[in-house]
Protein backbone atom coordinates (compact mmCIF):
# COMPACT_ATOMS: atom_id res chain seq x y z
CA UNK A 1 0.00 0.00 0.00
CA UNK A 2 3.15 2.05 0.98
CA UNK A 3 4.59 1.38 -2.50
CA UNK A 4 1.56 2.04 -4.54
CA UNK A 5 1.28 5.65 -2.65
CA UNK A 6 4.66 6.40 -3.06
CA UNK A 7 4.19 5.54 -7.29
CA UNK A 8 1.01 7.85 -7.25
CA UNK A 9 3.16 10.39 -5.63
CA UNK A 10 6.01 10.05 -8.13
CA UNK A 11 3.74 10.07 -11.05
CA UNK A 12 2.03 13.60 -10.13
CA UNK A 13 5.66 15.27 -9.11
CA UNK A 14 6.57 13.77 -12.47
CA UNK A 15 3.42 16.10 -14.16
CA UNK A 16 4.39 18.96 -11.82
CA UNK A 17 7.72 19.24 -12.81
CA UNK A 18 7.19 19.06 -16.31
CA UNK A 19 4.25 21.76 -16.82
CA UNK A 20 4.35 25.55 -16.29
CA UNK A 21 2.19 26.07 -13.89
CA UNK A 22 -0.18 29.17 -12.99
CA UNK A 23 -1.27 31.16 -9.95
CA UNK A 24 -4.48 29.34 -9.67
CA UNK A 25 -2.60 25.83 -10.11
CA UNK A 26 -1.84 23.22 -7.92
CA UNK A 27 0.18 24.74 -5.24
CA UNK A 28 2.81 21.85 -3.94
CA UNK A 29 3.93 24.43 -1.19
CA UNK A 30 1.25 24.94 1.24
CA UNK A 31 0.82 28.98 2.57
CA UNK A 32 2.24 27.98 6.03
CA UNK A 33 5.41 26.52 4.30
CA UNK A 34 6.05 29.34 1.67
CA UNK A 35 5.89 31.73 5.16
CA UNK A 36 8.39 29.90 6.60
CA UNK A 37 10.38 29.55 3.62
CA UNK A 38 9.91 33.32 3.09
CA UNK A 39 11.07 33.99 6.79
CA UNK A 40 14.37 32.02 6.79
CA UNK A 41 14.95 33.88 3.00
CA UNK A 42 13.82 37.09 4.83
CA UNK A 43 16.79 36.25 7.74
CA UNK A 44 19.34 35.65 5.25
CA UNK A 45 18.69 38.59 3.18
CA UNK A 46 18.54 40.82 6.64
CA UNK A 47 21.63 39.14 7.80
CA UNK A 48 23.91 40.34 4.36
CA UNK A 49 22.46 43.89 4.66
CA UNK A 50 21.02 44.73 7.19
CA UNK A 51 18.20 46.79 7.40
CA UNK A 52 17.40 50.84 6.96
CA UNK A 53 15.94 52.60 9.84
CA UNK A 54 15.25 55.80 8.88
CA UNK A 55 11.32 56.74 10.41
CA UNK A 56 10.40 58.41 7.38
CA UNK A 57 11.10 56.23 4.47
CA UNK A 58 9.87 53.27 6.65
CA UNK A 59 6.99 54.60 7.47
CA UNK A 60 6.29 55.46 4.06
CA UNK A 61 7.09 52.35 2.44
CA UNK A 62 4.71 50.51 5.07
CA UNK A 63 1.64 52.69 4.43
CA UNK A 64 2.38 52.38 0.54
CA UNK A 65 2.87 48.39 1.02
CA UNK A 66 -0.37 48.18 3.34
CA UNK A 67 -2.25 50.57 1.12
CA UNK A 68 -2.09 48.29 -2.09
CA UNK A 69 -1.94 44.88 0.02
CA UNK A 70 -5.80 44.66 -0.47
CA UNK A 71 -5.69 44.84 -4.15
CA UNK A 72 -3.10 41.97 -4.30
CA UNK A 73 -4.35 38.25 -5.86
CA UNK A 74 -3.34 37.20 -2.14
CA UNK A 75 -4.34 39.82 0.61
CA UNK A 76 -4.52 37.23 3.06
CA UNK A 77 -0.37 36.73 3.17
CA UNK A 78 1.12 38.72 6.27
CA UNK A 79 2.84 41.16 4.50
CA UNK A 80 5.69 43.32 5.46
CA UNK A 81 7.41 46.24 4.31
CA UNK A 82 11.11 46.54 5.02
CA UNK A 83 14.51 48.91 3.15
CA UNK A 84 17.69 47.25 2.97
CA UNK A 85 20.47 49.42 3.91
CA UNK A 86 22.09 49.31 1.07
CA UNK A 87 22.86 51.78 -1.75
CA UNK A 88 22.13 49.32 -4.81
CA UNK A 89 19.07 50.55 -7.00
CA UNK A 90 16.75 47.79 -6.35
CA UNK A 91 13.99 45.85 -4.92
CA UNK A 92 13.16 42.11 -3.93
CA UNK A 93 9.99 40.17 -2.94
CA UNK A 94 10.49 36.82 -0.80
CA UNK A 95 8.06 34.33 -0.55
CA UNK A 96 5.52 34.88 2.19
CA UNK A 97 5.25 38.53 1.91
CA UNK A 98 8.23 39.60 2.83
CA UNK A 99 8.86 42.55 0.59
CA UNK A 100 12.52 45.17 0.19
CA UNK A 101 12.78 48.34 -1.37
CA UNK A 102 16.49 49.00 -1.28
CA UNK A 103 18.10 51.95 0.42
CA UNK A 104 19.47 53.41 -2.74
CA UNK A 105 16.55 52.83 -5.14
CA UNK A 106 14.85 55.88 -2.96
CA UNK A 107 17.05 57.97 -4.58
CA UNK A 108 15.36 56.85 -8.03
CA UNK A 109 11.77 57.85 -7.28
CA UNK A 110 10.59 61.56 -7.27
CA UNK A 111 7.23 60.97 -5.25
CA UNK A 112 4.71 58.58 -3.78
CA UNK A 113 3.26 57.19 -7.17
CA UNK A 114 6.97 55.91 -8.62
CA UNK A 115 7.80 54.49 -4.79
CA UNK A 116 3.86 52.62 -4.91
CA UNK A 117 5.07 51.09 -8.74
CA UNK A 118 7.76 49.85 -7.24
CA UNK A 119 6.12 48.32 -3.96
CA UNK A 120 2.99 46.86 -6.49
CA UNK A 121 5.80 45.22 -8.60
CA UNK A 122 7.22 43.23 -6.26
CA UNK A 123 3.80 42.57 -4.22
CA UNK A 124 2.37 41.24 -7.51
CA UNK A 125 5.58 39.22 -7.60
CA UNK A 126 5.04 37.80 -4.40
CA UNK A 127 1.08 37.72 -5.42
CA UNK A 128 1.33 36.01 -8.30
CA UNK A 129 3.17 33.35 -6.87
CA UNK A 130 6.39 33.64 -9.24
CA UNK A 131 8.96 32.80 -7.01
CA UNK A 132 7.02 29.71 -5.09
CA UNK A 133 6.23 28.58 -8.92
CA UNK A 134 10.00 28.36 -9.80
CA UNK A 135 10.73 27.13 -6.38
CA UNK A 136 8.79 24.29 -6.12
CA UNK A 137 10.07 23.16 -9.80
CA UNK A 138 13.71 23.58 -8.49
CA UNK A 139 13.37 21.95 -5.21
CA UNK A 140 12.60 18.62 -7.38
CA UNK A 141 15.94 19.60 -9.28
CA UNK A 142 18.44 20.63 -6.26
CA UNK A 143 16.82 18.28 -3.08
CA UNK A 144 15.36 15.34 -4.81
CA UNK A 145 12.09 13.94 -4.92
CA UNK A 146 12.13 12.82 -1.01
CA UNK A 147 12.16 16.65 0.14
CA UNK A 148 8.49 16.80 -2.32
CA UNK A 149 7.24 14.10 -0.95
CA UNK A 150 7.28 15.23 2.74
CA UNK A 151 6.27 18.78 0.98
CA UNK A 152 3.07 17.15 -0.61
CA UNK A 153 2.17 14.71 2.61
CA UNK A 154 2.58 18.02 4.68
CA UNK A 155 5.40 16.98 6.44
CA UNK A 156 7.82 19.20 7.93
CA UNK A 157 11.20 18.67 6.57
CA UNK A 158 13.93 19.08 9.34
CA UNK A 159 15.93 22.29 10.23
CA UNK A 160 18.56 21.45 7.84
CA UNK A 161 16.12 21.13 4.74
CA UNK A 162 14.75 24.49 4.97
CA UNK A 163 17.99 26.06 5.00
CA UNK A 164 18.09 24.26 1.85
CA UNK A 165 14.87 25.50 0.63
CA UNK A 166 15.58 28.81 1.30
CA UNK A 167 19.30 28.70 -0.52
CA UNK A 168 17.76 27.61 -3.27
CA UNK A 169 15.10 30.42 -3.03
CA UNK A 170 17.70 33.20 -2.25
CA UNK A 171 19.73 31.85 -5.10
CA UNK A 172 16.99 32.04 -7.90
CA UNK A 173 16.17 35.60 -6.80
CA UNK A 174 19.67 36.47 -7.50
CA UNK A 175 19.04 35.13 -10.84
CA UNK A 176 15.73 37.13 -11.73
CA UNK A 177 12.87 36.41 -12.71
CA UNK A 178 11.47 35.37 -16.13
CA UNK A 179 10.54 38.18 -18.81
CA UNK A 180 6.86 37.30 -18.52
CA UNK A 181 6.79 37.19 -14.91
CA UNK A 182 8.14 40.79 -15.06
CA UNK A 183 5.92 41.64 -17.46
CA UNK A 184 2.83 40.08 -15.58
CA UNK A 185 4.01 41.86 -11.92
CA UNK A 186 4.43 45.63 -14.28
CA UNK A 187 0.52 44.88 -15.02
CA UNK A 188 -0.48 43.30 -12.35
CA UNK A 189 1.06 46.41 -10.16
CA UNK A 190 0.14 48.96 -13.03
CA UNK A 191 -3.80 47.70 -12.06
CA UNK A 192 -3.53 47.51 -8.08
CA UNK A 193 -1.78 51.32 -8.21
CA UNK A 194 -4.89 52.46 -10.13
CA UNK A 195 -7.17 50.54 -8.06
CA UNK A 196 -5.68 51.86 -4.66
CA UNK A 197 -5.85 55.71 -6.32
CA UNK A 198 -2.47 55.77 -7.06
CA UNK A 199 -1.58 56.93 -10.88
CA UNK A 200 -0.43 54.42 -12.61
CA UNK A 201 1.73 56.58 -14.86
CA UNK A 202 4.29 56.74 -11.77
CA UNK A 203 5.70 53.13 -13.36
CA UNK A 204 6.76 54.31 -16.36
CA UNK A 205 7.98 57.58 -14.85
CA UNK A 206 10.07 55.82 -12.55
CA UNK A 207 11.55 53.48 -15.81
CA UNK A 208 11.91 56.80 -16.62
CA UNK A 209 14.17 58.09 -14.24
CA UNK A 210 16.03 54.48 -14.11
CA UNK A 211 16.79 54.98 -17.58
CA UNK A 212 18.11 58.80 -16.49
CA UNK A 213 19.97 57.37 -13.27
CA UNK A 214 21.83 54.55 -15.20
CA UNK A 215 23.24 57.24 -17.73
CA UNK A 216 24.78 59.41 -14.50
CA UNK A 217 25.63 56.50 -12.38
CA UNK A 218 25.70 52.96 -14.10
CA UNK A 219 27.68 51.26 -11.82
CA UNK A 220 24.80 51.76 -9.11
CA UNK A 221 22.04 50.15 -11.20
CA UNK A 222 23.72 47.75 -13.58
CA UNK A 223 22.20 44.95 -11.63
CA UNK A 224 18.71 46.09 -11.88
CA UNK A 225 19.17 45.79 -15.53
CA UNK A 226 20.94 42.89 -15.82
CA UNK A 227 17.76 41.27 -13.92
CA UNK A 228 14.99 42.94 -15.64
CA UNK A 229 13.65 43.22 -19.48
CA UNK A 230 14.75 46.66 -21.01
CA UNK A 231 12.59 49.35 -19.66
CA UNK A 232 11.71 50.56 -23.24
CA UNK A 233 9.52 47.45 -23.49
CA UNK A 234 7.92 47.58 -20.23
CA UNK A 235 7.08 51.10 -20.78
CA UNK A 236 5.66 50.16 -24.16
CA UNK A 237 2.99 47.62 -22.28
CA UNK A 238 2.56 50.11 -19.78
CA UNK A 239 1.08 52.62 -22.17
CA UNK A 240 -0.30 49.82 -24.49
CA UNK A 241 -2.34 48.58 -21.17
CA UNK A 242 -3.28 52.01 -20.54
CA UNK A 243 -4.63 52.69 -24.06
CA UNK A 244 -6.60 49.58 -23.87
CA UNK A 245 -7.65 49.05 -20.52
CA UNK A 246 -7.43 52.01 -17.89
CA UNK A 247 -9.38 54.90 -18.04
C-alpha cells in the first residue's frame, strides 16, 4: 500500500515538474510553508544587509505596502514592508510577503506614485506566486524527490532542509525572474496602483528616471538591468495597457 502511494506520488511530481504552472494551479507548497520559507529567505537577506531605519522612508514604504496589500491576488499573506540598507538601485519580494525596497533605489523615485510602482511590482511578484512557482520546480531539481514528498504529505522537513529551501530560493532571486513574470508583476502592479488611487503613470515615470539614473551612475544600477527586461519594453505595455484598458 506504501509502495503504490509512493508511485502515485512520483507520477504527479513527475506532471508537476514538467508543466508551467499558474497562480491558480496546484500549489505543492502549502501557505504555512512558503511563510516559513519566506522567513528564513527574509533572515538571510537581513543578515547580508542589514536593514534601513530611517522613520520616514519606513513609514512610508509601510503605508504604501499596506495601502495596495488589499488589491493583491493574495491579501490574506502577512505582509511586510522593510529597506535594505544598502545603496544598490533595487527591490526584492520573498516568498511569504516579505517585501525590500532598497536603500538606494529611494534615490530613483521623485514621489509617492513611482515608490507605490515599485512596492505593487514586487507585491504582484510575491502575489502572483512567481517565485514559489520556480521554487517548487527547483526543489525537485536541487533536493530530490524525497524533500516533495514530505512537501506534498505536509510533512515538515527538518531544520537542515529548509535552509536548503531557502538557498535555493535566495539563489533564484539572485538570478531574476522570467521576462513574462516581469511583465505580468508591471501589469499586475500597473492595475492595483490604479485601483488603490495611485496613478499608474508613476511606473513608467520611474523606468523613466532608471533609464536617467543609469546614464549618471551605471555602476549603481547595472544589476537592476541585468535582472529585468529593457525598460523601453515595459514602458511600451505600460502605455499599451493604458490605451486599452485604464481609463
Amino acid at each position: 500500500m506504501v509502495q503504490q502511494k509512493m508511485r502515485v506520488l512520483a507520477f504527479v511530481l513527475m506532471v508537476l515538474l514538467t508543466i508551467t504552472p499558474t497562480a491558480e494551479a496546484f500549489q505543492l507548497v502549502s501557505i504555512d510553508q512558503e511563510i516559513r520559507i519566506g522567513q528564513d529567505m527574509a533572515d538571510q537577506m537581513e543578515a547580508e544587509y542589514g536593514l534601513y531605519h530611517d522613520r520616514h522612508w519606513n513609514r512610508l514604504v509601510a503605508e504604501i505596502g499596506q495601502r495596495l496589500v488589499p488589491y493583491s491576488r493574495r491579501p490574506e499573506l502577512p505582509y511586510q514592508f522593510r529597506i535594505l540598507d544598502t545603496d544598490q538601485v533595487n527591490a526584492v519580494a520573498i516568498p511569504g510577503g516579505f517585501v525590500y525596497v532598497y536603500r538606494g533605489l529611494l534615490d530613483a523615485v521623485n514621489d509617492d506614485d513611482e515608490l507605490a510602482a515599485v512596492i505593487a511590482h514586487e507585491i504582484a511578484h510575491v502575489a502572483n506566486r512567481h517565485s514559489m512557482r520556480r521554487l517548487e520546480r527547483n526543489l525537485g531539481i536541487q533536493l530530490g524527490l524525497t524533500f516533495l514528498f514530505r512537501l506534498l504529505l505536509r510533512n515538515e522537513p527538518s531544520a537542515s532542509g529548509w535552509q536548503q529551501v531557502s538557498n535555493v530560493g535566495v539563489h533564484l532571486l539572485n538570478q531574476g525572474y522570467s521576462r513574462e513574470d516581469e511583465f505580468d508583476a508591471d501589469l499586475t502592479g500597473a492595475q492595483m496602483m490604479a485601483q488603490a488611487g495611485y496613478d499608474p503613470k508613476g511606473m513608467i515615470r520611474f523606468f523613466q528616471a532608471l533609464q536617467e539614473m543609469r546614464r549618471r551612475e551605471p555602476s549603481r544600477i547595472e544589476v537592476f538591468f541585468s535582472t529585468h527586461p529593457p525598460h523601453s519594453d515595459r514602458i511600451e505595455r505600460i502605455e499599451e495597457w493604458m490605451d486599452t484598458e485604464y481609463l
